[in-house]
Protein backbone atom coordinates (compact mmCIF):
# COMPACT_ATOMS: atom_id res chain seq x y z
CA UNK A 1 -21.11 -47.66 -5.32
CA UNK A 2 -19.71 -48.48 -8.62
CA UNK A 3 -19.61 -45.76 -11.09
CA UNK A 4 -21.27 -47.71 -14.17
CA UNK A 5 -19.72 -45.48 -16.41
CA UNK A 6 -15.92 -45.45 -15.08
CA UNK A 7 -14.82 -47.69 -18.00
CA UNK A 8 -15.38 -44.83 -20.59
CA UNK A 9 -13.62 -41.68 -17.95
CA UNK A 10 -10.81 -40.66 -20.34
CA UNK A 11 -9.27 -38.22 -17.64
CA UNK A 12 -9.87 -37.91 -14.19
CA UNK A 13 -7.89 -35.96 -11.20
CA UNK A 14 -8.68 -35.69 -7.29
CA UNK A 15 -5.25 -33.46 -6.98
CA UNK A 16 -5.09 -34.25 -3.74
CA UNK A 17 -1.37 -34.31 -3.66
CA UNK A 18 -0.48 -34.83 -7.47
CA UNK A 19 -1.36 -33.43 -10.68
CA UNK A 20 -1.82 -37.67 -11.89
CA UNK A 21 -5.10 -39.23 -13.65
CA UNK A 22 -6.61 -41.96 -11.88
CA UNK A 23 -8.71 -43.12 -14.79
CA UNK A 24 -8.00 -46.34 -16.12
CA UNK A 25 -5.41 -44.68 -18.67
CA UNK A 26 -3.00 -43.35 -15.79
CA UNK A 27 -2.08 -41.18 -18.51
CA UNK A 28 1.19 -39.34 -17.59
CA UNK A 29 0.85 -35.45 -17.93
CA UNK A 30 3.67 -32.67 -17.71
CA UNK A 31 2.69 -29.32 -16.01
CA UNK A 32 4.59 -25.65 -16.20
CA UNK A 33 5.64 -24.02 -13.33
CA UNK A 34 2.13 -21.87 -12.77
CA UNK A 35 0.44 -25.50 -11.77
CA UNK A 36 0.85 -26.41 -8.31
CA UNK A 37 -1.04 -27.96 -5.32
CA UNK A 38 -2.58 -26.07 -3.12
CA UNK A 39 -4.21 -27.66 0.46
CA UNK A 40 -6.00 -24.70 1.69
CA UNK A 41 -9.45 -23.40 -0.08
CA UNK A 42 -10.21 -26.75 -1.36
CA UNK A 43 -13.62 -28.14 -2.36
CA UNK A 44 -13.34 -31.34 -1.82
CA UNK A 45 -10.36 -34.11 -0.86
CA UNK A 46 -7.04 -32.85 0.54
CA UNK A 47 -5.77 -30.66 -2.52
CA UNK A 48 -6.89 -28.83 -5.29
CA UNK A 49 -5.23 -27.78 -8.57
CA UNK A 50 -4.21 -24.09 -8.27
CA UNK A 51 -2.46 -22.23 -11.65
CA UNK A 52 -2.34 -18.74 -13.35
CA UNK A 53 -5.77 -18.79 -15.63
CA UNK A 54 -3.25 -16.71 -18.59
CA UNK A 55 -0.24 -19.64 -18.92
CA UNK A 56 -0.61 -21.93 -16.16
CA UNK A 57 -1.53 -25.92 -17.84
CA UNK A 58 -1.34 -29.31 -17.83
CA UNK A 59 -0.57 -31.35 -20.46
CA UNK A 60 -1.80 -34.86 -20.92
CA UNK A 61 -1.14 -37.03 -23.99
CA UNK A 62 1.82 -35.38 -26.25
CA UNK A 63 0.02 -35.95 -29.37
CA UNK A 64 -1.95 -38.97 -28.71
CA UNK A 65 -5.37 -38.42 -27.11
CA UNK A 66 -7.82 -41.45 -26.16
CA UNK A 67 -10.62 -38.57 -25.96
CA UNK A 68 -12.79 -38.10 -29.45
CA UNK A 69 -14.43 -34.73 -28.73
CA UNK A 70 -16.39 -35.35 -32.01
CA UNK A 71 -18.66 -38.29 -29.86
CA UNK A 72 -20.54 -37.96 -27.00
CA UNK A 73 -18.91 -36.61 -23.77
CA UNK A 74 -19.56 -34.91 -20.28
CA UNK A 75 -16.45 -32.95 -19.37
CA UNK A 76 -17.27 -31.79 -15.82
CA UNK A 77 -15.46 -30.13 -13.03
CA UNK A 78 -15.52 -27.92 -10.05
CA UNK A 79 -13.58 -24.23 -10.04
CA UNK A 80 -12.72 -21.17 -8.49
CA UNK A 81 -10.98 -17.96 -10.11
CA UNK A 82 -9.28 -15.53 -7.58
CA UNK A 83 -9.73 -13.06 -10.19
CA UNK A 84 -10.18 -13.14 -14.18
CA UNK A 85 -8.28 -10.56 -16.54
CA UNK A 86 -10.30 -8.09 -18.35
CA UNK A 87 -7.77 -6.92 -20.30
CA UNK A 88 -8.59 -4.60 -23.16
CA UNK A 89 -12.25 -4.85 -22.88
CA UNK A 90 -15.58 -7.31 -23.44
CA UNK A 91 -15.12 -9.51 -26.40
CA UNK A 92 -10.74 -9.13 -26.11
CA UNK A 93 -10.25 -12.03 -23.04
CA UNK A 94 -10.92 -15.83 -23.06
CA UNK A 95 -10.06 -17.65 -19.97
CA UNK A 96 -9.03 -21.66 -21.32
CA UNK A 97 -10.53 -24.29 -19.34
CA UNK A 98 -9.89 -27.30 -21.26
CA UNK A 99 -8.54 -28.11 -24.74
CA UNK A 100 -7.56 -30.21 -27.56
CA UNK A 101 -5.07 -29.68 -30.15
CA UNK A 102 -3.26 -30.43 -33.06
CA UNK A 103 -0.93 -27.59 -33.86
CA UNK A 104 0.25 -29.49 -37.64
CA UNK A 105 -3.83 -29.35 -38.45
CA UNK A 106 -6.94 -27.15 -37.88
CA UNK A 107 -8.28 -29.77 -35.37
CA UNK A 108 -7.83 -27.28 -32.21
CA UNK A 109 -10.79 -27.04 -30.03
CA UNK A 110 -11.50 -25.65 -26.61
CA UNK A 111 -13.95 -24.57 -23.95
CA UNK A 112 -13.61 -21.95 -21.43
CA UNK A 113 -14.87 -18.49 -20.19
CA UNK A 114 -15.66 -15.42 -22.44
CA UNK A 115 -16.07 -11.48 -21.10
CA UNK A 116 -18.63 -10.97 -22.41
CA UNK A 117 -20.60 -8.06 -20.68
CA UNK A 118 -20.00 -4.93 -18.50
CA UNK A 119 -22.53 -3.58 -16.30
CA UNK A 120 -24.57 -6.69 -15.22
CA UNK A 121 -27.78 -6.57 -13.28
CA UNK A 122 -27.11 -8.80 -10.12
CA UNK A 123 -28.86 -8.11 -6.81
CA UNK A 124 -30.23 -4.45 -7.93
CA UNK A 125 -26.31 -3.30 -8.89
CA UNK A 126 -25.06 -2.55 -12.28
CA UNK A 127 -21.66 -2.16 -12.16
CA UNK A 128 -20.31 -6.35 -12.13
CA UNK A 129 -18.77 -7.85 -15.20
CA UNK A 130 -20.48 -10.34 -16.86
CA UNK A 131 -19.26 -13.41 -18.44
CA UNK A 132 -20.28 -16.50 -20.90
CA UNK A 133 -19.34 -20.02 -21.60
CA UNK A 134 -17.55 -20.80 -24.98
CA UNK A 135 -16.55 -22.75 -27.23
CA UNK A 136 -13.73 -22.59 -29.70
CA UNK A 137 -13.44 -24.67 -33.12
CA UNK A 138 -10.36 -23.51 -34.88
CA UNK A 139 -10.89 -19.52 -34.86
CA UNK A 140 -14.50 -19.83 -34.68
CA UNK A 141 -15.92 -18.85 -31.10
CA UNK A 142 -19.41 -19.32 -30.02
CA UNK A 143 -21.21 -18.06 -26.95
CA UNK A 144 -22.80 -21.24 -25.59
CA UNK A 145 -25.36 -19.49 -23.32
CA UNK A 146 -27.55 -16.02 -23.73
CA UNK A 147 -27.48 -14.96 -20.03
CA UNK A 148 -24.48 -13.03 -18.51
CA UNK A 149 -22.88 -15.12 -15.08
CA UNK A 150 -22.32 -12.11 -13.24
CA UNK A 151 -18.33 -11.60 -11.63
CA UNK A 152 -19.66 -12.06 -8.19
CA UNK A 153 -21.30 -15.69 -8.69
CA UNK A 154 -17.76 -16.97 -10.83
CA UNK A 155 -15.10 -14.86 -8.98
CA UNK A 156 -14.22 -16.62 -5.26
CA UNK A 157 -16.35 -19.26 -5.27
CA UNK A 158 -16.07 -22.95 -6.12
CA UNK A 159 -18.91 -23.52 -9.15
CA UNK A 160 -19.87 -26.75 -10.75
CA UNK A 161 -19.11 -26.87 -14.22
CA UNK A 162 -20.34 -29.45 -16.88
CA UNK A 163 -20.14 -29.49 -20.51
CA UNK A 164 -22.33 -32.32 -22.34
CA UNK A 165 -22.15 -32.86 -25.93
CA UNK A 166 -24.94 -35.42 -27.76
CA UNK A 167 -25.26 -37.63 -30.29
CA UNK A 168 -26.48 -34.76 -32.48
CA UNK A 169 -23.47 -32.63 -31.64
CA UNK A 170 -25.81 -30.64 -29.58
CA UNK A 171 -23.41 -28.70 -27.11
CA UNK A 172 -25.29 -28.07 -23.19
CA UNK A 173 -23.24 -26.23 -20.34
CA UNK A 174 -25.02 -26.73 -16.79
CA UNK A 175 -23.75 -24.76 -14.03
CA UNK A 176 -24.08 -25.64 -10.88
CA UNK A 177 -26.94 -28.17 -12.04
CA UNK A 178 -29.41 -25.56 -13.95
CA UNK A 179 -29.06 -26.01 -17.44
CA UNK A 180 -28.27 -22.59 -19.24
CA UNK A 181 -29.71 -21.19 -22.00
CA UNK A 182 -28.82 -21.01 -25.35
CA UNK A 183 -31.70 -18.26 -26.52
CA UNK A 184 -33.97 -16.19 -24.20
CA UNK A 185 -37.26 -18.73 -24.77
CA UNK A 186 -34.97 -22.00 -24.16
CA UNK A 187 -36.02 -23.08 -27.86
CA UNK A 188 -32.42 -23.98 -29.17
CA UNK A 189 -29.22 -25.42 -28.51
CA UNK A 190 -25.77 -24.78 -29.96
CA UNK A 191 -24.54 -27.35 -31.84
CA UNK A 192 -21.48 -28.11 -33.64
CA UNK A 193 -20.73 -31.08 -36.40
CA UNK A 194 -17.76 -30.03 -37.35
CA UNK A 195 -15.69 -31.89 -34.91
CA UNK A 196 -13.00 -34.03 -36.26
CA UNK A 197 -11.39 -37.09 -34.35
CA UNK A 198 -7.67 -36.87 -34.03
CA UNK A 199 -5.47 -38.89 -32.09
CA UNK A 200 -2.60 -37.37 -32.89
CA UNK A 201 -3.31 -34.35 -30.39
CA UNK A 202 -2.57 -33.05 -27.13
CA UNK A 203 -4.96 -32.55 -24.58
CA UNK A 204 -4.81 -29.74 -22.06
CA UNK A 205 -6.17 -28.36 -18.97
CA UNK A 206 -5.50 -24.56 -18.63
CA UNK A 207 -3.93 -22.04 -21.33
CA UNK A 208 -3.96 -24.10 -24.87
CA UNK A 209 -0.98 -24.64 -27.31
CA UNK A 210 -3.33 -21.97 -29.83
C-alpha cells in the first residue's frame, strides 16, 4: 500500500547497500570512516547501518535542512548497540542518536540515550545499568522518561525506537510500541517550545557537530 504520509518523510534509509535517502529529497549525505554497511545481524532488508556510537555519523544537508524540528514530527527507527560506554559514571555519557545543528547559533538540538542508573531491578538482579531517553536543546538535557531501560533489553538486541513531537511541543518516546512514561502516575509529558526553525543547519545521524 501507499504510505499516505510519504510526501512529508524528510529522511529515510533502508541501508541495504548504501548509506543514501530514498525520500523524495534524495538528499546527498557524507559519512566518516566509523559508518559502514554491515550484511550480517540485520533487522530487516539486506544491510544495516553499523558505526562507533562515540564518533561514527552521517551527515545529511551541510547547512540546509528541509526538517523543522520546531513542528510536528515522528523520527522513528530500529537499533542495536554491541555495547554502550559508561565512561566516568551515571549522568557523564550520552550516546547521540540523531541531531540538528547550527554551530554559528544556539539552534543545536538532539535526541539520544542517557546513563542514567546503576543497579537496575530486571528479572530479580540488581546489578544491570540502566538507561533513559533524552533530549538536548542547546546545553539543556532532559530525561524524557521516569523508568530506567535496563542494559540487557537495549544492549544486543534490535529495539524500535520512535520519537513523536505534537502540535503543543509535547515530546513522547515509544519503545518498542509502549509509550513510556514521563512521571510515575503517567499524568505529564515533557514538552519543549523552545524550538527554533533553522534551515541553515546540518542534520546528523550518530555523534553531533556539539
Amino acid at each position: 500500500t501507499v504510505d499516505p504520509d510519504w510526501s512529508n518523510v524528510i529522511i529515510r534509509h533502508t541501508f541495504d547497500t548504501n548509506i543514501n535517502d530514498i525520500s523524495q529529497y534524495e538528499v546527498s549525505q557524507t559519512g566518516n570512516s566509523s559508518a559502514t554497511i554491515q550484511t550480517t545481524n540485520v533487522k530487516y532488508g539486506a544491510g544495516a547501518l553499523r558505526m562507533d556510537n562515540v564518533v561514527g555519523y552521517i551527515e545529511h544537508y551541510s547547512y540546509d535542512s528541509n526538517f523543522d524540528p520546531s513542528g510536528t514530527f515522528t523520527a522513528e527507527f530500529w537499533i542495536n548497540w554491541d555495547s554502550i560506554t559508561t565512561g566516568n559514571g551515571v549522568g557523564y555519557v550520552m550516546n547521540t542518536i540523531w541531531s540538528q545543528t547550527n554551530t554559528a547559533n544556539n539552534n543545536d538540538y538532539a535526541f539520544g540515550l542517557f546513563y542514567s542508573n546503576n543497579n537496575v531491578n530486571y528479572l530479580g538482579l540488581t546489578s544491570t545499568n540502566g538507561y533513559r531517553f533524552f533530549w538536548r536543546n542547546d546545553s539543556t538535557i532532559n530525561y524524557l522518561h521516569s523508568d530506567p531501560i535496563p542494559s540487557a533489553i537495549v544492549v544486543g538486541n534490535y529495539n524500535h525506537v520512535a520519537l513523536v513531537r505534537d502540535a503543543n511541543g509535547d515530546m513522547r518516546v515509544y519503545f518498542n510500541g509502549y509509550k513510556l512514561r514521563y512521571n510515575a502516575t503517567d499524568t505529564t509529558v515533557f514538552s519543549d517550545t523552545q524550538i527554533t526553525n533553522d534551515p541553515g543547519a546540518d542534520f546528523r545521524i550518530g555523534s553531533p557537530q556539539r
